[in-house]
C-alpha atoms as a PDB file:
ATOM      1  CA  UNK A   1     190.529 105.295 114.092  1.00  0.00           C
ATOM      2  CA  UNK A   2     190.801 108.827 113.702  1.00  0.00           C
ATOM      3  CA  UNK A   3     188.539 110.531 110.748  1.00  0.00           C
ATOM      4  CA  UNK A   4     190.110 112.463 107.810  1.00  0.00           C
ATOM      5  CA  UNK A   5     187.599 115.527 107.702  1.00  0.00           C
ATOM      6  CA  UNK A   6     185.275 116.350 110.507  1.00  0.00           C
ATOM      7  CA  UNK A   7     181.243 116.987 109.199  1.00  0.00           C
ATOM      8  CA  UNK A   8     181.545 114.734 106.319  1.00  0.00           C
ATOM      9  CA  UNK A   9     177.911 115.359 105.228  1.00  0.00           C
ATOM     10  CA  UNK A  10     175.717 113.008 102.996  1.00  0.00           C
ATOM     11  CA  UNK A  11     176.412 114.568 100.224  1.00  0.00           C
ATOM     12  CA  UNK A  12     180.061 114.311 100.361  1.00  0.00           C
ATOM     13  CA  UNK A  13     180.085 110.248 101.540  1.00  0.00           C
ATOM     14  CA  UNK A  14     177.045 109.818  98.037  1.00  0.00           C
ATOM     15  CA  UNK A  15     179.969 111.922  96.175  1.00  0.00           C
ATOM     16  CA  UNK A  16     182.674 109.683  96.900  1.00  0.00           C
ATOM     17  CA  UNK A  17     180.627 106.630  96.729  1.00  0.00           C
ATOM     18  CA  UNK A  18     179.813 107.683  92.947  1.00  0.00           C
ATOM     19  CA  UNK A  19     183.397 108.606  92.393  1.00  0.00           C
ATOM     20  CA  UNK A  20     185.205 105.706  94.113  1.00  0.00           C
ATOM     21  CA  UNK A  21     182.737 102.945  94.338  1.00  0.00           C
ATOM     22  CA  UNK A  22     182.569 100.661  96.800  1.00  0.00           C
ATOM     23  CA  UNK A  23     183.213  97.138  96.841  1.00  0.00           C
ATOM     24  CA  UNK A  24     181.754  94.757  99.807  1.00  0.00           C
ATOM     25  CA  UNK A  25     182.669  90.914  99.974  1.00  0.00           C
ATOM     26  CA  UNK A  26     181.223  88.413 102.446  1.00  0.00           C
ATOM     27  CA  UNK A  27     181.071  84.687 103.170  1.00  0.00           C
ATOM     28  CA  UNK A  28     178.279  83.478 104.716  1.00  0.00           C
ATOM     29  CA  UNK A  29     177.689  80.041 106.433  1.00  0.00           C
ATOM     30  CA  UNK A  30     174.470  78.939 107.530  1.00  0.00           C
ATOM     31  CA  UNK A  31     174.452  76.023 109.754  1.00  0.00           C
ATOM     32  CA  UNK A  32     171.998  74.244 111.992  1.00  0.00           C
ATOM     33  CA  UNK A  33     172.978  72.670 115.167  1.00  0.00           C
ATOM     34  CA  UNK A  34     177.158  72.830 113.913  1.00  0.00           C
ATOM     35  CA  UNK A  35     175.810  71.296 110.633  1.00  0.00           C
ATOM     36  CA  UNK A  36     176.954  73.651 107.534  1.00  0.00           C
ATOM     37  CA  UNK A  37     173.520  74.123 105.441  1.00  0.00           C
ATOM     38  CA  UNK A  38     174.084  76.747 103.344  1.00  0.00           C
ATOM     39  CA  UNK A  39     176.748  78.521 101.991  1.00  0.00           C
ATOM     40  CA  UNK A  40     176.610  82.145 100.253  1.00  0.00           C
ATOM     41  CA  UNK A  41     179.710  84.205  98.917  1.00  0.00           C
ATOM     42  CA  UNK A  42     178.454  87.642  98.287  1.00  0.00           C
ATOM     43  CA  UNK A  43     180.124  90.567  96.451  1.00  0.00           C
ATOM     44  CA  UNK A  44     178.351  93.652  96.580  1.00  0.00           C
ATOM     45  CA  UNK A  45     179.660  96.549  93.968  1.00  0.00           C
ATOM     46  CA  UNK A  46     178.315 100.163  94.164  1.00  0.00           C
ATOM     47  CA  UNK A  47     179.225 103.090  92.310  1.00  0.00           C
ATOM     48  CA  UNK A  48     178.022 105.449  89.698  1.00  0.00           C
ATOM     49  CA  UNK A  49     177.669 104.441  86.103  1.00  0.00           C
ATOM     50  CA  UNK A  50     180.846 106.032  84.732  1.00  0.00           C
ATOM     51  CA  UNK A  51     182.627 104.468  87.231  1.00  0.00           C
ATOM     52  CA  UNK A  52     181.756 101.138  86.499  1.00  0.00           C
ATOM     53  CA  UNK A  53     182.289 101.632  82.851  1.00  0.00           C
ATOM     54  CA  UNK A  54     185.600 103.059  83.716  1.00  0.00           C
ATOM     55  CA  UNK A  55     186.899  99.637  85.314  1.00  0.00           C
ATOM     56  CA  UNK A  56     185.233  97.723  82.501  1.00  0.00           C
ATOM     57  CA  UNK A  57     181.925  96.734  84.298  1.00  0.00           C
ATOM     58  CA  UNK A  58     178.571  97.059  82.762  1.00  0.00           C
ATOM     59  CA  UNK A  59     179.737  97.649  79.494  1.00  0.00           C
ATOM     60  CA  UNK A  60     177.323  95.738  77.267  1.00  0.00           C
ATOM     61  CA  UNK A  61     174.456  96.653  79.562  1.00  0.00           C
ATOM     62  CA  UNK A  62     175.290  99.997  79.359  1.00  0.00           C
ATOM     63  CA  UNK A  63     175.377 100.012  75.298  1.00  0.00           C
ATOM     64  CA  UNK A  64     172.574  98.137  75.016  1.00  0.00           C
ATOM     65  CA  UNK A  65     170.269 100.379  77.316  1.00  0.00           C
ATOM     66  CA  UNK A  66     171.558 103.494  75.447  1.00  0.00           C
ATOM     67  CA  UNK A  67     170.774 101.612  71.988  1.00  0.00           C
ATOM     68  CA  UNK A  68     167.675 100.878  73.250  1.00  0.00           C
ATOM     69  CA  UNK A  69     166.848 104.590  74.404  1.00  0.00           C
ATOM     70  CA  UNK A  70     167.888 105.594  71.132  1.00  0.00           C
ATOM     71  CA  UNK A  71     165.618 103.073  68.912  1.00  0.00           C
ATOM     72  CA  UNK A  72     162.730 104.109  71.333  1.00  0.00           C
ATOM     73  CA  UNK A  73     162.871 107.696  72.102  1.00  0.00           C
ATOM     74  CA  UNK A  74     160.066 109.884  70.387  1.00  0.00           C
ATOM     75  CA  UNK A  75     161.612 112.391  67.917  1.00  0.00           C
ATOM     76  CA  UNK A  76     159.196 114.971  66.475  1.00  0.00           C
ATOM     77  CA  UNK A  77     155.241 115.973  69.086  1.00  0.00           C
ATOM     78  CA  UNK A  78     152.082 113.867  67.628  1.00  0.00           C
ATOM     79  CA  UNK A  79     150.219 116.971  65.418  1.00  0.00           C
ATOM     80  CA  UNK A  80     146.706 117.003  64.868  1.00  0.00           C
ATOM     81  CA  UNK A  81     144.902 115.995  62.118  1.00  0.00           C
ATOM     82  CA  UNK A  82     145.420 117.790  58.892  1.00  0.00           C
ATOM     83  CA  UNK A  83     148.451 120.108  60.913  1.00  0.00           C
ATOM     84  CA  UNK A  84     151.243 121.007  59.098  1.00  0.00           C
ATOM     85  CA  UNK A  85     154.678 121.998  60.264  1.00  0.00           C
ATOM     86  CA  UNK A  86     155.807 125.336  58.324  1.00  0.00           C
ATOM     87  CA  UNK A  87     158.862 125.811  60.599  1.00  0.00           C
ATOM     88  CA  UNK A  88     161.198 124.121  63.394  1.00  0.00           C
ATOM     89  CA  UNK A  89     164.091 125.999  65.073  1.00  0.00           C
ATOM     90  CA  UNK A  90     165.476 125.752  68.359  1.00  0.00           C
ATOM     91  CA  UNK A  91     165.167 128.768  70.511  1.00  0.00           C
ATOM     92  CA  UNK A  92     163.665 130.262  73.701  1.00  0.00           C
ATOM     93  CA  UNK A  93     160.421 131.444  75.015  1.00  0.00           C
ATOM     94  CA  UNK A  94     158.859 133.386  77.742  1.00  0.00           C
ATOM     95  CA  UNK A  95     154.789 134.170  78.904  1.00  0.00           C
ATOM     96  CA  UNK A  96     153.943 137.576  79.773  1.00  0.00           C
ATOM     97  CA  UNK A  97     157.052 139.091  80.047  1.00  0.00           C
ATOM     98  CA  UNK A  98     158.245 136.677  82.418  1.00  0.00           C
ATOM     99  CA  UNK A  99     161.917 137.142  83.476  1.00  0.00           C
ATOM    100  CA  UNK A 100     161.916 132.887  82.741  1.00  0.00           C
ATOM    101  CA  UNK A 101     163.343 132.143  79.589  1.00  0.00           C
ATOM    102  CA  UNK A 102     162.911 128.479  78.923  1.00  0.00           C
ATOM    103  CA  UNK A 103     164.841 126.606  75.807  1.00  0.00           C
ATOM    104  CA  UNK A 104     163.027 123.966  73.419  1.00  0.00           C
ATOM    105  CA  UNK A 105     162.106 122.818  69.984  1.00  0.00           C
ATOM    106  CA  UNK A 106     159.854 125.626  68.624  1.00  0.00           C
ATOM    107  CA  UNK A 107     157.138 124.132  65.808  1.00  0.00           C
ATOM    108  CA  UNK A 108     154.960 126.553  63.663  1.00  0.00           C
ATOM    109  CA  UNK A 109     152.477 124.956  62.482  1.00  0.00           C
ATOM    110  CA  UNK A 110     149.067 126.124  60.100  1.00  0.00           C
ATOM    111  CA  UNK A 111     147.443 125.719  63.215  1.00  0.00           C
ATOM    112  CA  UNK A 112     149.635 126.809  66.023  1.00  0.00           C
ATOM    113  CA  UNK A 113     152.992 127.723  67.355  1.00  0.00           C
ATOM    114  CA  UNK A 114     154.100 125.850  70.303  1.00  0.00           C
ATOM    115  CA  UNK A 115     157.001 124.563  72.526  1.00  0.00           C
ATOM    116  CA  UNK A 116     158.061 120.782  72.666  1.00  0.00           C
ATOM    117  CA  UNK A 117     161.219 119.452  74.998  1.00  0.00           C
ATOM    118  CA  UNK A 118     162.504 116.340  73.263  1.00  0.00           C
ATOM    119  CA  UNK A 119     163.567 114.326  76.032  1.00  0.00           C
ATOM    120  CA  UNK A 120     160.212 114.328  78.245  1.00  0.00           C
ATOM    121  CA  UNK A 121     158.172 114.325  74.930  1.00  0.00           C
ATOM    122  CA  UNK A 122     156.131 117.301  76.090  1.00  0.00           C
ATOM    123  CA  UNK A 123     154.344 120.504  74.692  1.00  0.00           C
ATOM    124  CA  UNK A 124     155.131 122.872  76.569  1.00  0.00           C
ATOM    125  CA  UNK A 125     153.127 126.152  75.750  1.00  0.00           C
ATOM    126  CA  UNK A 126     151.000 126.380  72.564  1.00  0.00           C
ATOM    127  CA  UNK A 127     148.982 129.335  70.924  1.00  0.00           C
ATOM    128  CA  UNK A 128     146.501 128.757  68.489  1.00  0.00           C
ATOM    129  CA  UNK A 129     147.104 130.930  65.295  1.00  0.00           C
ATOM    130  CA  UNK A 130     143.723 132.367  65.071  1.00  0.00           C
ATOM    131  CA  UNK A 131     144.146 133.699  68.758  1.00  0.00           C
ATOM    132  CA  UNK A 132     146.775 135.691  67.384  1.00  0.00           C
ATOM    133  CA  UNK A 133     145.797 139.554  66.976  1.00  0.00           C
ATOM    134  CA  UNK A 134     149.307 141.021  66.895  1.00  0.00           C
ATOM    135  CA  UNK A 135     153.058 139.969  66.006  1.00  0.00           C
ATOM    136  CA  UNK A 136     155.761 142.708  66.102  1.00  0.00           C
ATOM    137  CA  UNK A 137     159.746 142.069  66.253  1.00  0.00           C
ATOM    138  CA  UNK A 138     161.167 144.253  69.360  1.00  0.00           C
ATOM    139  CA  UNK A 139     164.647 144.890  71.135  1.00  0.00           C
ATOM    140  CA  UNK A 140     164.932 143.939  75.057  1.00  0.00           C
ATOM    141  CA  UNK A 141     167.678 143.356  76.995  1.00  0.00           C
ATOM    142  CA  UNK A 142     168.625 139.602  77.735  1.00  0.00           C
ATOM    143  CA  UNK A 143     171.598 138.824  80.242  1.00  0.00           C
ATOM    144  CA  UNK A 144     172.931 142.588  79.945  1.00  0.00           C
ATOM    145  CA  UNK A 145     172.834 142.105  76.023  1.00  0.00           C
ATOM    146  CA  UNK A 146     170.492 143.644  73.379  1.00  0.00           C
ATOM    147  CA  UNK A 147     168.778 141.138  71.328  1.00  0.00           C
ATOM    148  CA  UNK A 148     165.882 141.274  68.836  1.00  0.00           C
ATOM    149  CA  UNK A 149     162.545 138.663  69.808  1.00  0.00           C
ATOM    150  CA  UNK A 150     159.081 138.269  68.516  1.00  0.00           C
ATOM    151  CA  UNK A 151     156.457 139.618  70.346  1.00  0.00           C
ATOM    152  CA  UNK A 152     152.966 137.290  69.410  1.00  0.00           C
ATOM    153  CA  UNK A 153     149.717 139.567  71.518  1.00  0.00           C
ATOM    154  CA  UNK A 154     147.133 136.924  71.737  1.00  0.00           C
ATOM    155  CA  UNK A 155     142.870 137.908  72.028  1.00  0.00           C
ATOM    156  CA  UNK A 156     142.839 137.035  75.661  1.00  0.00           C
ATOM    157  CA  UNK A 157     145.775 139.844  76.378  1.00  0.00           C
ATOM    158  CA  UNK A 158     148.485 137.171  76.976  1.00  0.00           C
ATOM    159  CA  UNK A 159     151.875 137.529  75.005  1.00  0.00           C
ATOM    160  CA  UNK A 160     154.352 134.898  73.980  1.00  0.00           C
ATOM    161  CA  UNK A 161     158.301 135.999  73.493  1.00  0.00           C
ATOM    162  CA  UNK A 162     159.879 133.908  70.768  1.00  0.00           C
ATOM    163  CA  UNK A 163     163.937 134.091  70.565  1.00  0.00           C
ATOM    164  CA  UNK A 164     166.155 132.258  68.132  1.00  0.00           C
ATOM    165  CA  UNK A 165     169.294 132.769  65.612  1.00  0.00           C
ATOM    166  CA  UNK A 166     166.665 133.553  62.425  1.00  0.00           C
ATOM    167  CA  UNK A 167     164.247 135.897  63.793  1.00  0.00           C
ATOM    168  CA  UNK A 168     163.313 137.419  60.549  1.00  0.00           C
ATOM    169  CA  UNK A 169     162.977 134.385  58.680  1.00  0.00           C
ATOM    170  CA  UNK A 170     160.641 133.112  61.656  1.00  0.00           C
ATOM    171  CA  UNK A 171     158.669 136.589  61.963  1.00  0.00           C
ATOM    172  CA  UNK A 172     157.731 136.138  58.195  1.00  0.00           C
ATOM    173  CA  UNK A 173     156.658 132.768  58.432  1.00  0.00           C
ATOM    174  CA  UNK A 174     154.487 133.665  61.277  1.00  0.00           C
ATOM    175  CA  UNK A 175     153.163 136.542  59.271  1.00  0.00           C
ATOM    176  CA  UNK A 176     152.393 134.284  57.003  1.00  0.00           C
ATOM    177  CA  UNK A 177     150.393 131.789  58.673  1.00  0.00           C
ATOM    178  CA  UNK A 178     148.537 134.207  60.285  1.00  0.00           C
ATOM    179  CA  UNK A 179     147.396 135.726  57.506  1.00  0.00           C
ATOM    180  CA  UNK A 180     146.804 131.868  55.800  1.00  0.00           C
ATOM    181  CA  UNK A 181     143.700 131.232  58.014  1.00  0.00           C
END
């Protein structure tokens, strides 16, 4: 047998494993002293997801795990007592004039303002509003592009970068609950 490619690595036999599948039949026949015992017929099928859904396997498994995800899956972050959201916008943030822009759910609160990814169900950054001391809008350059983003100073010299599609409306809400407490 000669191989196709030489240096097939892992990745390339998991790729076509997902891609193709792979489909393993066996009859077994377990006998004791030429007496047949036990008899197994085994069929073994491995492949990724889509390609089991694309020969019609899996199917109602498949529909009733995503249903399930769906009816189960937490939709809005657990808020305080007493907290109020003002405003909730997708956008991007970055600490400290990090060069890492990461993308979630932003909430403003009359508490806080704060980060949440929807599918781990996770805050990621939050700010108290009364550690705010300073908001300002400014213009920095993002992926060779100009772009206007909120600049929130916090009392223990760290700064937040808020970027979204309605910066002004979101300034002036901040502004706002700032000034509320």
């Amino acid at each position: 047998m000669i191989p196709e490619r030489e240096g097939d690595s892992l990745v390339e036999l998991l790729d076509r494993l997902l891609n193709k599948g792979l489909v393993l039949n066996a009859d077994v026949l377990i006998s004791v002293g030429g007496i047949p015992l036990i008899g197994l017929s085994l069929r073994l099928l491995a492949a990724g997801i889509e390609t089991m859904l694309e020969y019609g396997l899996f199917e109602q498994f498949d529909k009733d795990t995503r249903a399930w995800e769906l009816e189960h899956r937490i939709n809005k972050p657990a808020l305080m007592s007493e907290e109020e959201v003002m405003l909730r916008f997708y956008g991007s943030y970055s600490h400290n004039q990090s060069k890492n822009w990461n993308y979630c759910f932003i909430y403003l609160t009359n508490y806080r303002i704060f980060g949440w990814n929807k599918s781990v169900n996770k805050i990621l950054y939050e700010m108290p509003l009364k550690k705010i001391l300073e908001i300002t809008v400014v213009t920095n350059i993002h992926e060779e592009k100009e772009r206007e983003e909120i600049c929130v100073k916090a009392n223990d010299d760290s700064f937040l970068y808020v970027h979204s599609q309605n910066i002004n409306e979101i300034y002036c809400k901040l502004i706002k609950e700032v000034h509320c407490i």
